[in-house]
Protein backbone atom coordinates (compact mmCIF):
# COMPACT_ATOMS: atom_id res chain seq x y z
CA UNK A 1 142.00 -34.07 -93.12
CA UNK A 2 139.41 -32.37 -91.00
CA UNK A 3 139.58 -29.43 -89.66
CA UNK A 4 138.32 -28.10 -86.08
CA UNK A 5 136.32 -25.09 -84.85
CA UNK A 6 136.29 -23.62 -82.08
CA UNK A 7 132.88 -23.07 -80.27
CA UNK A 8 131.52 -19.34 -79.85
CA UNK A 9 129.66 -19.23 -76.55
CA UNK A 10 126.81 -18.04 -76.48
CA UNK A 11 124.05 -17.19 -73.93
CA UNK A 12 120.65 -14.85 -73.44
CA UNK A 13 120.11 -12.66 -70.79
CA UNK A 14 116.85 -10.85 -69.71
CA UNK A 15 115.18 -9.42 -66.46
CA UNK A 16 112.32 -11.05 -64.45
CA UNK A 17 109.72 -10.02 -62.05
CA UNK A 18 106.80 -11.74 -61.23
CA UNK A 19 107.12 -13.23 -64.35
CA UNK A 20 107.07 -10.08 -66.40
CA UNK A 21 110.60 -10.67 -68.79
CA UNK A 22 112.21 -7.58 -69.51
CA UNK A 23 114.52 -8.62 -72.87
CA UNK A 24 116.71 -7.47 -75.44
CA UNK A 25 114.19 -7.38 -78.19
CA UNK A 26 112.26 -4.81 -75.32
CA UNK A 27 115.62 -3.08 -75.00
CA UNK A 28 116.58 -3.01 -78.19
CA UNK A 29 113.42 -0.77 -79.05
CA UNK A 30 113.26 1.21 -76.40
CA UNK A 31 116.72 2.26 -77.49
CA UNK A 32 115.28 2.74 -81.49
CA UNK A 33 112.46 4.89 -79.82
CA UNK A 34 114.91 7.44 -78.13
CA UNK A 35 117.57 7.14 -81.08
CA UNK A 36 114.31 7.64 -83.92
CA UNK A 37 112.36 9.80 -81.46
CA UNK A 38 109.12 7.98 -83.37
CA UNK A 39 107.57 4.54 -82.56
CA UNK A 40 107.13 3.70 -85.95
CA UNK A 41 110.36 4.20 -87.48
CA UNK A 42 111.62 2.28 -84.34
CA UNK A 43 109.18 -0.55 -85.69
CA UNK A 44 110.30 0.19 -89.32
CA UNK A 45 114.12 -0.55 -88.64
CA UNK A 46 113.50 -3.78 -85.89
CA UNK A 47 111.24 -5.22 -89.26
CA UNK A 48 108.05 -4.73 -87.21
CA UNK A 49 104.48 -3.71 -87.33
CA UNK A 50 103.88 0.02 -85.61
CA UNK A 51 101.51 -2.59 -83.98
CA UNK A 52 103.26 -4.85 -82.98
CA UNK A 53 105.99 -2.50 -81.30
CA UNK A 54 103.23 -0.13 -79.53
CA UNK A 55 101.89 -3.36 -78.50
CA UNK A 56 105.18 -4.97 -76.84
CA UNK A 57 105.62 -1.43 -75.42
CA UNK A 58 102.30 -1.27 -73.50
CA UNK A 59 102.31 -4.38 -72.40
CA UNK A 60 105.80 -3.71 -70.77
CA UNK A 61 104.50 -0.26 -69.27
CA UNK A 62 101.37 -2.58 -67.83
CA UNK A 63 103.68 -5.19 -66.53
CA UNK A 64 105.80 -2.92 -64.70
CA UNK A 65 103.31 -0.70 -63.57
CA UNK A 66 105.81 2.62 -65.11
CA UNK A 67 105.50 4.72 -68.74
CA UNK A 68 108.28 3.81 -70.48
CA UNK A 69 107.29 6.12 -74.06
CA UNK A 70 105.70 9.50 -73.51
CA UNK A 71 103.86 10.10 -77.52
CA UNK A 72 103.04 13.70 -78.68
CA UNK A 73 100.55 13.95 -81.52
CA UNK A 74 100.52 15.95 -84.62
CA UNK A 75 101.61 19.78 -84.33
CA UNK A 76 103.65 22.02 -86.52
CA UNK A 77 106.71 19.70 -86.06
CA UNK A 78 104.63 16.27 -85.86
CA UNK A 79 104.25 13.95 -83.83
CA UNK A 80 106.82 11.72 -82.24
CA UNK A 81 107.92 10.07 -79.08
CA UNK A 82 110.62 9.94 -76.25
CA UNK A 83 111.69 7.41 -73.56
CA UNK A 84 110.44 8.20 -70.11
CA UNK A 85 113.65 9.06 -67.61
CA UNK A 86 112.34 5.56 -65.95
CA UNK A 87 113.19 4.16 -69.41
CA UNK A 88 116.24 5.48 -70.10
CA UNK A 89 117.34 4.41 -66.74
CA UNK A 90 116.60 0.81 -67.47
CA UNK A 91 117.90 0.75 -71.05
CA UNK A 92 121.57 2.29 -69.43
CA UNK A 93 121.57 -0.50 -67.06
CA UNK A 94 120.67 -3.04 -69.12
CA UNK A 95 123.37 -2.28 -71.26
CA UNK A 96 125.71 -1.74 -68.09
CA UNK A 97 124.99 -5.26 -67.52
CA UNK A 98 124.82 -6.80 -70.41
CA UNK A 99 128.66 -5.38 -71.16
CA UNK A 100 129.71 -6.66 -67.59
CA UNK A 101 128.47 -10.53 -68.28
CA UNK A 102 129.55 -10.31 -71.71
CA UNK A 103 133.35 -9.71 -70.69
CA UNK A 104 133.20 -12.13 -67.78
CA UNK A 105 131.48 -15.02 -69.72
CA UNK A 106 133.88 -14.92 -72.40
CA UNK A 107 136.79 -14.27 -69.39
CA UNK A 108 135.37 -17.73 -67.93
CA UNK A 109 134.93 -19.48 -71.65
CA UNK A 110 138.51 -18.46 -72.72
CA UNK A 111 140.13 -19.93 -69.51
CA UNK A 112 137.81 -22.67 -69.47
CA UNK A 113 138.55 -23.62 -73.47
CA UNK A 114 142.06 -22.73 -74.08
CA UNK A 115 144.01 -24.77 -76.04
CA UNK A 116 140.74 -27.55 -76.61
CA UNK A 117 139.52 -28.12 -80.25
CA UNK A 118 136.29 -29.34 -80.94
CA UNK A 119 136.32 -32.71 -82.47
């Protein structure tokens, strides 16, 4: 006898200007950068290079033409970093967002699929 699964659905969502693309991989370390207040532990905990983050991060701030990541160097309590107000502003709405499609394209799927089995 076989049995059926449901489908999942399943989509990606990301922001575009100009062709800049604004994404959740962007979003999801800007967010590690406020939560870490450091770059590299952001990097560390996302599995990337300090490189590779500070890269994706300038390239963002040169895209959209705003800082995202103010950096402070060394000091008695080291160095670290913060998210710009700009930043935090588009990592809140992002999220806003992203929780508003979620709930309405699972809404639409559940309607859409009720009672159907895949074959």
């Amino acid at each position: 006898m076989m049995q059926h699964h449901l489908f999942q659905v399943k989509y990606k969502l990301w922001l575009e200007k100009d062709g800049t693309v604004l994404g959740d991989g962007l979003i999801k370390l800007l967010s590690r950068v406020a939560w870490f207040g450091s770059i590299s532990q952001a990097a560390r905990d996302m599995g990337m290079s300090y490189r590779n983050a500070w890269g994706k991060i300038k390239l963002a701030e040169k895209r959209c033409g705003v800082n995202l990541v103010l950096t402070q160097v060394g000091g008695e309590m080291g160095g670290g970093a913060k998210l710009t107000p700009e930043a935090v502003e588009l990592v809140a709405r992002f999220y806003k967002l992203q929780k508003e499609v979620d709930e309405s394209v699972q809404n639409s799927f559940n309607e859409i699929f009720q009672g159907w089995t895949s074959p």
